[in-house]
Each structure stands twice: as structure tokens, then as C-alpha cells.
C-alpha atoms as a PDB file:
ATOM      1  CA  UNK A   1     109.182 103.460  85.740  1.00  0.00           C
ATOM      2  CA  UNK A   2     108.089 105.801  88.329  1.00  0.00           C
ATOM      3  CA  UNK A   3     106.771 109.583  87.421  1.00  0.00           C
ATOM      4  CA  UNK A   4     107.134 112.365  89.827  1.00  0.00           C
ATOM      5  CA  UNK A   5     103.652 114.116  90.399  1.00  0.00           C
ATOM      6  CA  UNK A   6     105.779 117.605  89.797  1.00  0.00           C
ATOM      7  CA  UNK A   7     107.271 116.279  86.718  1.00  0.00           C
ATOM      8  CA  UNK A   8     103.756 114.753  85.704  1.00  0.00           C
ATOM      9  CA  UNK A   9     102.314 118.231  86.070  1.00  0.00           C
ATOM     10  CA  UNK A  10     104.495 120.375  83.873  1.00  0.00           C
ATOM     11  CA  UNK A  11     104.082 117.552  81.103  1.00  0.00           C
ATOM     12  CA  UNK A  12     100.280 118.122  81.897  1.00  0.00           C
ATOM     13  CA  UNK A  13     100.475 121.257  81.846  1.00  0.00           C
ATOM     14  CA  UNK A  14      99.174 122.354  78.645  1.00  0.00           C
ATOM     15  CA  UNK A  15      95.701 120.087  79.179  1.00  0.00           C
ATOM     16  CA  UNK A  16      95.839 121.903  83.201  1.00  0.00           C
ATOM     17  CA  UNK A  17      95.757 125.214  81.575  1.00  0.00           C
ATOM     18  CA  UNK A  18      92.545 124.454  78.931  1.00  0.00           C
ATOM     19  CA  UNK A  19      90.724 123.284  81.948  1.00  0.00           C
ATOM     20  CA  UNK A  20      91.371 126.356  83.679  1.00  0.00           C
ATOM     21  CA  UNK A  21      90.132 128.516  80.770  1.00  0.00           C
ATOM     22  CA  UNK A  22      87.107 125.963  80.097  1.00  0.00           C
ATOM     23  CA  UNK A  23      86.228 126.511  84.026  1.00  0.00           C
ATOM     24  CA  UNK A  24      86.638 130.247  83.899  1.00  0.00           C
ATOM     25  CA  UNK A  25      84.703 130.619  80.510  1.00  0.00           C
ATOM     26  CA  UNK A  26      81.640 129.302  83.445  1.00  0.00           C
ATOM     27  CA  UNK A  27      82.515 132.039  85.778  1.00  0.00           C
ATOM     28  CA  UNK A  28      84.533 129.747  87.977  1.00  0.00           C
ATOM     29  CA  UNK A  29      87.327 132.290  87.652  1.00  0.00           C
ATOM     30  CA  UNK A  30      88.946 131.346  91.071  1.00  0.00           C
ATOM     31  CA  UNK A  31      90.255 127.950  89.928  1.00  0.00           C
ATOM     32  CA  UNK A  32      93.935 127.569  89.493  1.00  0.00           C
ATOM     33  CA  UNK A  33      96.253 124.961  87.753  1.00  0.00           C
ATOM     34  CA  UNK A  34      97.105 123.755  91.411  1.00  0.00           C
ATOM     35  CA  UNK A  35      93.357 123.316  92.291  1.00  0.00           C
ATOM     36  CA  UNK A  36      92.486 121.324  88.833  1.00  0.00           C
ATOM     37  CA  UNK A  37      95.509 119.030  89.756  1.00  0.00           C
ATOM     38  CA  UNK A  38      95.048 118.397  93.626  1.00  0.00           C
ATOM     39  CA  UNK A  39      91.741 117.060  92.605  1.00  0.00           C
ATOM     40  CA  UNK A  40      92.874 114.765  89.526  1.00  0.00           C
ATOM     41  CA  UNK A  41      95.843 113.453  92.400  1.00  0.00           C
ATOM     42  CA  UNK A  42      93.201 113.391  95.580  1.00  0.00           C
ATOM     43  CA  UNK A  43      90.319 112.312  93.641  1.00  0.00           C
ATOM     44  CA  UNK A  44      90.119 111.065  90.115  1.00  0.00           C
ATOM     45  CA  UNK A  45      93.645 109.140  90.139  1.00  0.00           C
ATOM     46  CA  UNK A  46      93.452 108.097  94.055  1.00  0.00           C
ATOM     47  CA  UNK A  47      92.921 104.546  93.164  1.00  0.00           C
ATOM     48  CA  UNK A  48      94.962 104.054  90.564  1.00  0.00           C
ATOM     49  CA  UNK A  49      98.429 103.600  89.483  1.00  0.00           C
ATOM     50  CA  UNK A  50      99.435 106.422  87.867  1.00  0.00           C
ATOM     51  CA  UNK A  51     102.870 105.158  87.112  1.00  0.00           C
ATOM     52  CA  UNK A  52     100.462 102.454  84.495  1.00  0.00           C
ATOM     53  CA  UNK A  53      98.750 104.947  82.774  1.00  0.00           C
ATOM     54  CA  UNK A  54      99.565 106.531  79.333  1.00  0.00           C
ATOM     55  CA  UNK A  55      99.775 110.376  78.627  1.00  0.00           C
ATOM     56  CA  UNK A  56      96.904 110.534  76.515  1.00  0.00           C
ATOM     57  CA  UNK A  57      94.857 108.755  79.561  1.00  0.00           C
ATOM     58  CA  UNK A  58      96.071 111.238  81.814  1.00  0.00           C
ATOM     59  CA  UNK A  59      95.588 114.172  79.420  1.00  0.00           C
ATOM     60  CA  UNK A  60      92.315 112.770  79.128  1.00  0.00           C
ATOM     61  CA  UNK A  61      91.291 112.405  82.089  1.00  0.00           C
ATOM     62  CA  UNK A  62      92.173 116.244  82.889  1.00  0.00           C
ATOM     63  CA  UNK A  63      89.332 117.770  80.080  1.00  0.00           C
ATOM     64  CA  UNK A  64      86.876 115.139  80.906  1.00  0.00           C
ATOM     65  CA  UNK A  65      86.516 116.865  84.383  1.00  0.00           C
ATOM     66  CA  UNK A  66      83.139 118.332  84.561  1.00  0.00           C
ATOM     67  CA  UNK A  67      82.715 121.803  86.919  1.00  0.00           C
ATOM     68  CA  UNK A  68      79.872 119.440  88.867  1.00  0.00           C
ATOM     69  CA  UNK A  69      82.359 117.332  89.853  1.00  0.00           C
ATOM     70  CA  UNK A  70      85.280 119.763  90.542  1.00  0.00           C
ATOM     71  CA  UNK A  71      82.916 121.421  92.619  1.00  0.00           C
ATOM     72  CA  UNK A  72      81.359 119.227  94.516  1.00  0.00           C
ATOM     73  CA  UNK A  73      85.186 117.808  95.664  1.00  0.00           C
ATOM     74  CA  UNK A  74      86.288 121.233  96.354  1.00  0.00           C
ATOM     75  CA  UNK A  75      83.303 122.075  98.661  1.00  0.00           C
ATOM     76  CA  UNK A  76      83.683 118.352 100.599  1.00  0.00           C
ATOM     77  CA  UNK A  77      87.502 119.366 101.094  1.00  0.00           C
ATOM     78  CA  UNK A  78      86.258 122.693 102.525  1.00  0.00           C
ATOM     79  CA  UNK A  79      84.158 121.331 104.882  1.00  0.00           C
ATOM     80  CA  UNK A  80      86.450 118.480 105.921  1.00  0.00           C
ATOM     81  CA  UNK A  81      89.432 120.770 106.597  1.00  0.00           C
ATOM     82  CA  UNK A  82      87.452 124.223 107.975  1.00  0.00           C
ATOM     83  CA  UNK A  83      86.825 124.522 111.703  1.00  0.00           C
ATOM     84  CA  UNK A  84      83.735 125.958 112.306  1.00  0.00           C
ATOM     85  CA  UNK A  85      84.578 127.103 115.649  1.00  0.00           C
ATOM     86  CA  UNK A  86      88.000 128.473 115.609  1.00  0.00           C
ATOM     87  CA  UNK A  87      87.759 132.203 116.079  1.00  0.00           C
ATOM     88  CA  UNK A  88      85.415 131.060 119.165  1.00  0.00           C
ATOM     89  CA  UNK A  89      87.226 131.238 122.437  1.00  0.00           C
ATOM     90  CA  UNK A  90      86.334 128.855 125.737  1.00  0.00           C
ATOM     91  CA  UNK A  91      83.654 131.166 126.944  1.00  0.00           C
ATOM     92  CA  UNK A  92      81.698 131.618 123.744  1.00  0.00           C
ATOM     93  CA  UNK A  93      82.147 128.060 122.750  1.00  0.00           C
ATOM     94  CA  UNK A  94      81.031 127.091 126.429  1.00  0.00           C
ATOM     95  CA  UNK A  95      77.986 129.234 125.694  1.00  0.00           C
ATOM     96  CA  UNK A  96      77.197 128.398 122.523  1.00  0.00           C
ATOM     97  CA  UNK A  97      77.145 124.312 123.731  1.00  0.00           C
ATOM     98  CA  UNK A  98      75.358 125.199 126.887  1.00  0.00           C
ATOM     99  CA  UNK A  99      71.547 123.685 126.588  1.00  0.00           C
ATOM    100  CA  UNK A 100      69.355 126.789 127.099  1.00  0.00           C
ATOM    101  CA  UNK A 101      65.734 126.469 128.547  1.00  0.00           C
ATOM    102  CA  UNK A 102      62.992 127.615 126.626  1.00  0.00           C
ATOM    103  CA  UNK A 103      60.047 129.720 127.313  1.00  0.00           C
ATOM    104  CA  UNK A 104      58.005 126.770 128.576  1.00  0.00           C
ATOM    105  CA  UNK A 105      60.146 125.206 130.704  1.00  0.00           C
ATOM    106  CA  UNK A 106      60.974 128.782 132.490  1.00  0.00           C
END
């Protein structure tokens, strides 16, 4: 039998949503139900096959997620996916990678 992630999630749903309250009751009040579930499909069930696992696994794997953990994914993912150097254009970029000499060598 093969589950849907989107049907998965609105079973899931009701564990998604105590999550989200537990992680806002630590002042982590940006987290949606989208965020808590990207990691649990990028992260905690990326090597395994979902399709094998019972409800109450899944379930409980959702309220075992610590905010350490959460965290720490969410600020990898940042750093993977931001470019540092976008709203440069060629000039300042050209500058800013340009080796400078110091006082010493002047």
C-alpha cells in the first residue's frame, strides 16, 4: 500500500498541530505545520519507508521531535539554500573578492 505524503499529513495532523503549540509554548512562535512536516519528510523519515510504518510510529515520531533538533535542521537548510551574495552585483562582488594589500606591504 502506498500513502500519499498530503494524505499522510492531514491524518497527522492532529499530532502536527501539538507540536506546533509545544514549540510555540518555547517562544518558537514562527514554526508552522508545514515546517514541523518538511523536516519529519527531509529529515527524520528520509531513510525509511514510510509506506512500512504504523500510525502510531509516525504519530510518534512527530512529538518526540525535540526544538534542538528542529532547529538545528532548519538553520542547515538556511544556510544550504541562502546565497550570501545575491543582492551583490559584478562590481561589488569583484571588489569584495579582490585581494587587498595591507599596510605593510604598501
Amino acid at each position: 500500500m502506498v500513502i500519499q505524503f498530503g494524505q499522510l499529513f492531514n491524518q497527522m495532523l492532529p499530532a502536527i498541530e501539538s507540536k506546533k503549540t509545544e514549540f510555540h509554548l518555547y517562544g518558537y512562535t514562527t514554526v508552522t505545520e508545514e515546517d514541523i512536516w518538511t523536516f519529519c519528510v527531509r529529515k527524520k523519515w528520509r531513510k525509511k519507508d514510510v509506506d512500512t510504518m504504523g500510525m502510531h510510529e509516525i504519530a510518534n515520531g512527530i512529538l518526540k521531535i525535540s526544538p534542538a533538533e528542529f532547529m538545528t535542521f532548519t538553520q542547515i537548510e538556511e544556510q544550504r539554500g541562502s546565497n550570501w551574495f545575491s543582492n551583490l552585483n559584478r562590481e561589488e562582488l569583484q571588489t569584495l573578492l579582490t585581494p587587498h594589500k595591507s599596510k605593510d606591504e604598501v
